[in-house]
C-alpha atoms as a PDB file:
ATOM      1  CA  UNK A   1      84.624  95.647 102.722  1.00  0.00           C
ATOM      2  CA  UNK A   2      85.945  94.834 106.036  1.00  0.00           C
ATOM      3  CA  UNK A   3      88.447  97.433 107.275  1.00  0.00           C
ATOM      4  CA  UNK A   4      89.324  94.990 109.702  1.00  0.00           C
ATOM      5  CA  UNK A   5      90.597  92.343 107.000  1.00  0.00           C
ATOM      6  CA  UNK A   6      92.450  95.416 105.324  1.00  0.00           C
ATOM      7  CA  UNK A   7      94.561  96.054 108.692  1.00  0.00           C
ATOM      8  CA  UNK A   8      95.740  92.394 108.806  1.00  0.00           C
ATOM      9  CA  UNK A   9      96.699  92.740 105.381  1.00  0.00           C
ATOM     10  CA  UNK A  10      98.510  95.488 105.281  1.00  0.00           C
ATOM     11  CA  UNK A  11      99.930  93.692 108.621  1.00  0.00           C
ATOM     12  CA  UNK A  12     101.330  90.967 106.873  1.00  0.00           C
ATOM     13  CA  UNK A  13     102.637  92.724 104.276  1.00  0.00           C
ATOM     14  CA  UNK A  14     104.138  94.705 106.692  1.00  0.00           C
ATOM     15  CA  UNK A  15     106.143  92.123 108.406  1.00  0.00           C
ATOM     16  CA  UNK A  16     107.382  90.393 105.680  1.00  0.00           C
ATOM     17  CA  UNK A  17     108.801  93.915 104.270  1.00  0.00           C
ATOM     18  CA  UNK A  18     110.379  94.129 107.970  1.00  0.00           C
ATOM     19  CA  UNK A  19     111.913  90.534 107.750  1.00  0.00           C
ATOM     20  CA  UNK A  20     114.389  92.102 104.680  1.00  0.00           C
ATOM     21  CA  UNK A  21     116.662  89.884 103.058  1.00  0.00           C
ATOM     22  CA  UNK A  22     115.354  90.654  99.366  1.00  0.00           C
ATOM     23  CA  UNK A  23     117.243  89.644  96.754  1.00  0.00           C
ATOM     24  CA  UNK A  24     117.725  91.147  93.230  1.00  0.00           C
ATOM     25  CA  UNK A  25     114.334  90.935  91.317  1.00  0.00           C
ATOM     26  CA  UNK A  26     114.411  88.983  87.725  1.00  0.00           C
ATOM     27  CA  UNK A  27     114.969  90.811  84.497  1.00  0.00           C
ATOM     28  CA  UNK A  28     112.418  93.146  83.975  1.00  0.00           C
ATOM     29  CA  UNK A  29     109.876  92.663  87.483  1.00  0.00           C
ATOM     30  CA  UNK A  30     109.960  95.218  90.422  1.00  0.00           C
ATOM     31  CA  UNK A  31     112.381  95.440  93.169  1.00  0.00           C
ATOM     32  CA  UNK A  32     111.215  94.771  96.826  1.00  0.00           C
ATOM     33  CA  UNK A  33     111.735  98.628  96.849  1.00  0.00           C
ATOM     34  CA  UNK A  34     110.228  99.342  94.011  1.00  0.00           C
ATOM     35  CA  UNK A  35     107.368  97.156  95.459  1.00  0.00           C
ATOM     36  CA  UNK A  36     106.547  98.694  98.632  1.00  0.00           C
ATOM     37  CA  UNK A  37     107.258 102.313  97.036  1.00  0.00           C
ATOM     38  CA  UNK A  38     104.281 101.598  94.316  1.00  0.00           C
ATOM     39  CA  UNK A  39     102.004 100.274  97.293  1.00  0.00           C
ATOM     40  CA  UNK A  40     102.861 103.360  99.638  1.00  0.00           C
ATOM     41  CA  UNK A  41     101.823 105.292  96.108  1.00  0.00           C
ATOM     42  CA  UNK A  42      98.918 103.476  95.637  1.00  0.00           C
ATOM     43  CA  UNK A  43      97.716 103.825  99.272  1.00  0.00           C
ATOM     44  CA  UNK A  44      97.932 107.907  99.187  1.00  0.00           C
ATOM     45  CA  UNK A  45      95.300 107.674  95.542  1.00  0.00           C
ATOM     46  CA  UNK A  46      92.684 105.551  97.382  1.00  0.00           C
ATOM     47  CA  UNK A  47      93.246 107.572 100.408  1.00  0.00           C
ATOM     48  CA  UNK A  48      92.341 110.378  98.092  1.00  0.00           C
ATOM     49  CA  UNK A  49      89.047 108.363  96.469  1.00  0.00           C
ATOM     50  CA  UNK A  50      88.186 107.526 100.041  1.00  0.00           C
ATOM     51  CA  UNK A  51      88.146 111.099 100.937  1.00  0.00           C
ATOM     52  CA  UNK A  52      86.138 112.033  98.065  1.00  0.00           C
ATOM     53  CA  UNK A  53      83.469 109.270  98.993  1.00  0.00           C
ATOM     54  CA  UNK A  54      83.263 110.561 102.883  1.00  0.00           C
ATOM     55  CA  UNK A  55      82.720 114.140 101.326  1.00  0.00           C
ATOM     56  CA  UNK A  56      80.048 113.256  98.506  1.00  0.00           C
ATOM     57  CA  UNK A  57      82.866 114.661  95.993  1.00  0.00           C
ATOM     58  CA  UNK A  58      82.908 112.682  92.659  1.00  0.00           C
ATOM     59  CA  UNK A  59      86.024 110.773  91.830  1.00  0.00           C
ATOM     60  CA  UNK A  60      87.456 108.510  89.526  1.00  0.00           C
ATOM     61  CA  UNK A  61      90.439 106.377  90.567  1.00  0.00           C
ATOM     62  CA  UNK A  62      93.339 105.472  88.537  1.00  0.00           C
ATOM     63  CA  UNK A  63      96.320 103.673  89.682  1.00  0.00           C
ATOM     64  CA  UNK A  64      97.757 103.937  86.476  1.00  0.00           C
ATOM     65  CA  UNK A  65     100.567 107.185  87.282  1.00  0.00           C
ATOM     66  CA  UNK A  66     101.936 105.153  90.215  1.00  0.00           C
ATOM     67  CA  UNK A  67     103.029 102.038  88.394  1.00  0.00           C
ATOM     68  CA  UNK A  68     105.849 103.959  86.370  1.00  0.00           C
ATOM     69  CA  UNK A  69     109.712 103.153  87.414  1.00  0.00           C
ATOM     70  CA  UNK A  70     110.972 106.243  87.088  1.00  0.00           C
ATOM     71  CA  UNK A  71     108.194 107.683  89.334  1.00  0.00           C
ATOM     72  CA  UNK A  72     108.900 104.447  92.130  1.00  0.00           C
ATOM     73  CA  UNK A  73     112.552 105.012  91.629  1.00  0.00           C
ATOM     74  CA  UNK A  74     112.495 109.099  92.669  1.00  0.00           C
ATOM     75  CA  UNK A  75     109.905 107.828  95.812  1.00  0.00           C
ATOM     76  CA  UNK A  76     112.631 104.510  96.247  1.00  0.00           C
ATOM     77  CA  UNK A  77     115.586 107.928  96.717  1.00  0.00           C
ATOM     78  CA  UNK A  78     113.456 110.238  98.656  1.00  0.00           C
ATOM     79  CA  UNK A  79     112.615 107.570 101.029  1.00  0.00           C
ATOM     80  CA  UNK A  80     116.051 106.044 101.436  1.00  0.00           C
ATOM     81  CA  UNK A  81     115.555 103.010 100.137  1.00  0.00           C
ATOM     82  CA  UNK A  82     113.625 100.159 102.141  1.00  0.00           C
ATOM     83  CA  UNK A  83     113.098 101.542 105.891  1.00  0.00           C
ATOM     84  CA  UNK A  84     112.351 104.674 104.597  1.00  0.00           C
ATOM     85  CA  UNK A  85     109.512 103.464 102.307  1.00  0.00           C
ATOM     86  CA  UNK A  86     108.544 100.866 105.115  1.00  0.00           C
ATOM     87  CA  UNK A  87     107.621 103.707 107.297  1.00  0.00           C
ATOM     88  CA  UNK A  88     106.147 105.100 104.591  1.00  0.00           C
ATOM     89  CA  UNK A  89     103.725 102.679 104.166  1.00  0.00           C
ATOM     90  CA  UNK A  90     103.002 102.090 107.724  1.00  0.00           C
ATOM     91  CA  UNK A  91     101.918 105.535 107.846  1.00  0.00           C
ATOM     92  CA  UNK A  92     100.004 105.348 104.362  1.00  0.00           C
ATOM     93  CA  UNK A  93      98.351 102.388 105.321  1.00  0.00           C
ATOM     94  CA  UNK A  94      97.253 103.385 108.528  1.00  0.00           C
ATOM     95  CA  UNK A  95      95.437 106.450 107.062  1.00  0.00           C
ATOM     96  CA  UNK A  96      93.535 104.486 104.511  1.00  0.00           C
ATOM     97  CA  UNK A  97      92.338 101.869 107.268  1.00  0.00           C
ATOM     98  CA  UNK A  98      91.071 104.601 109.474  1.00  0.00           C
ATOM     99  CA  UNK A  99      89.077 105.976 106.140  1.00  0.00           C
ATOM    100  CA  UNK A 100      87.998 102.831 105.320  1.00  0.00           C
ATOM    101  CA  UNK A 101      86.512 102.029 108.494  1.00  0.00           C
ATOM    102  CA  UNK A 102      84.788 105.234 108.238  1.00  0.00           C
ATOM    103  CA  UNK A 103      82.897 104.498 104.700  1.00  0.00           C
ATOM    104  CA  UNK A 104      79.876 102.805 106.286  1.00  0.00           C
ATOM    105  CA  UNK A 105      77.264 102.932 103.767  1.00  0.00           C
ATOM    106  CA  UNK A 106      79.604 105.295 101.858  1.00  0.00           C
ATOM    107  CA  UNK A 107      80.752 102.000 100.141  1.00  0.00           C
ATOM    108  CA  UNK A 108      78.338 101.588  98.269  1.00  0.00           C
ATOM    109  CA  UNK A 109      79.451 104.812  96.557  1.00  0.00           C
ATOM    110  CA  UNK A 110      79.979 103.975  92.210  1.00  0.00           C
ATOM    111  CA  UNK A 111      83.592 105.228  91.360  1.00  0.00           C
ATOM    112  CA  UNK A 112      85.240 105.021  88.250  1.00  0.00           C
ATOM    113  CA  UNK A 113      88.271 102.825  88.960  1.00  0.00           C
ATOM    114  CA  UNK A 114      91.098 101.904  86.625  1.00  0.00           C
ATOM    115  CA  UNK A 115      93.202  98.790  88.068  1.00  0.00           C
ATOM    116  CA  UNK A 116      95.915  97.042  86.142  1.00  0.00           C
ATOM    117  CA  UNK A 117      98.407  94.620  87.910  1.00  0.00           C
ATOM    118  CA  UNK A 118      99.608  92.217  84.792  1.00  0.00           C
ATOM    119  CA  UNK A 119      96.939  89.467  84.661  1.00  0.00           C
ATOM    120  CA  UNK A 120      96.184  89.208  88.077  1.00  0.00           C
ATOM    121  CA  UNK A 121      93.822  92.529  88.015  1.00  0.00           C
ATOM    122  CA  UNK A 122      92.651  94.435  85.197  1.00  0.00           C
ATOM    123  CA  UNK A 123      89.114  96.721  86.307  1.00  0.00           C
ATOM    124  CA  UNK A 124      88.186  99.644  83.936  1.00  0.00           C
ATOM    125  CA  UNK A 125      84.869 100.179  85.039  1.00  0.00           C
ATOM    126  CA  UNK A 126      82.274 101.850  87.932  1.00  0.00           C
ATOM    127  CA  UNK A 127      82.301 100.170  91.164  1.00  0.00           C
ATOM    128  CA  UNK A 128      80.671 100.191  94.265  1.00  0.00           C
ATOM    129  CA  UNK A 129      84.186 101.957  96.502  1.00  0.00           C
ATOM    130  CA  UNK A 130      83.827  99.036  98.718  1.00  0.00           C
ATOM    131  CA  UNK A 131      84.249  96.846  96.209  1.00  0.00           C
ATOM    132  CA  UNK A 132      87.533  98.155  94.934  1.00  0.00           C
ATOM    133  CA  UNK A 133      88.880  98.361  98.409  1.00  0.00           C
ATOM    134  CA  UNK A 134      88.098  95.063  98.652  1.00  0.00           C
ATOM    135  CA  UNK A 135      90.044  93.955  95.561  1.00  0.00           C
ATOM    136  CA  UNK A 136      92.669  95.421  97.122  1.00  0.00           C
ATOM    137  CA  UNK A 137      92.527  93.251 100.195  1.00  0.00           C
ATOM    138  CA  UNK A 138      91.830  90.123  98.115  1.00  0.00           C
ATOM    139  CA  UNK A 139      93.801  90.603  94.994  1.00  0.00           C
ATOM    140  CA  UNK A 140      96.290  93.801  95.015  1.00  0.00           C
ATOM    141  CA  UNK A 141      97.775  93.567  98.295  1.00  0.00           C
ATOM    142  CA  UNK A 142      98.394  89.214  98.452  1.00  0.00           C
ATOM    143  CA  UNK A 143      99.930  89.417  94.785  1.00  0.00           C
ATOM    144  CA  UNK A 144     102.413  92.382  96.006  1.00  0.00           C
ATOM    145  CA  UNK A 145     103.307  90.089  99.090  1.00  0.00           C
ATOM    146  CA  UNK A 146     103.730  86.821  97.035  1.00  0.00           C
ATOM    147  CA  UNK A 147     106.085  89.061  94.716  1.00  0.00           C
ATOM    148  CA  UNK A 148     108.259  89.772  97.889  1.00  0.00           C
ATOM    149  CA  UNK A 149     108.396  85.992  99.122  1.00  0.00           C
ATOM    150  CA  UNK A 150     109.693  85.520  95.607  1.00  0.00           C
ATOM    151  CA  UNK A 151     112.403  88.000  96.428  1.00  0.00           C
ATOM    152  CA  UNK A 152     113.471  86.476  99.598  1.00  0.00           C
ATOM    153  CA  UNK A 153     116.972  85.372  99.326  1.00  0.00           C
ATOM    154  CA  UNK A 154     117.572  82.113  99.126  1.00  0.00           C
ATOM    155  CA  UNK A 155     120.107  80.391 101.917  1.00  0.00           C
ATOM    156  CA  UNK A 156     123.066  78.717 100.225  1.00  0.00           C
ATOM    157  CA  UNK A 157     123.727  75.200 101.429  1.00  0.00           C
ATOM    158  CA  UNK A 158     126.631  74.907 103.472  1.00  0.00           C
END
């Protein structure tokens, strides 16, 4: 796991959350709100596993309480809407870069981890805490960004 690769990541992600113009999402997918609030979510549990790992503390990650509307929609209102949770994130994602890039041979660490996004990810198993970091670089965080391309508003033809 390269904390490095997880920076420019979060980086791009970043910008393309900063470019705006997100239109309405299809019947029954996330909003680019809902989106970025699940990600800033996300971000403070392996933050938390992270922690656990540079303190020798068992832990079991589960992603699975974050994923829930009604939870992304109370973050979406206490946030503002999208600059609020883009700040949020920012600040989430900075703080799980700088504990990444402390894990060393930390990441080696077996943690239970529980990830399910649709088809594109679905772990229930123990891995190695580098490992699950990286499947967020990889997998999590370029399937959240190709969600809000897809939400990018279209120009109408003149």
């Amino acid at each position: 796991m390269d904390a490095a690769d997880l920076r420019r990541a979060y980086d791009e992600l970043l910008a393309e959350v900063d470019a705006g113009g997100f239109g309405p999402p299809p019947e029954g997918e996330l909003s680019a709100e809902q989106i970025v609030a699940h990600l800033a979510a996300n971000d403070e549990l392996m933050s938390e596993a992270t922690e656990a790992v540079l303190a020798g503390s068992p832990f079991a990650y589960y992603d699975l309480d974050t994923v829930h509307r009604p939870q992304l929609d109370a973050l979406v209102s206490e946030c503002g809407g999208l600059d609020g949770l883009a700040a949020l994130l920012r600040a989430t994602s900075l703080k799980l870069c700088a504990l990444a890039q402390r894990l060393g041979p930390a990441a080696e660490t077996p943690v239970d981890t529980v990830l399910r996004e649709g088809f594109d990810l679905d772990v229930d198993d123990s891995l190695p805490w580098g490992r699950a970091l990286d499947l967020h670089v990889r997998v999590h965080l370029p399937m959240h960004l190709a969600q809000l391309r897809a939400l990018r508003r279209q120009p109408h033809p003149a």
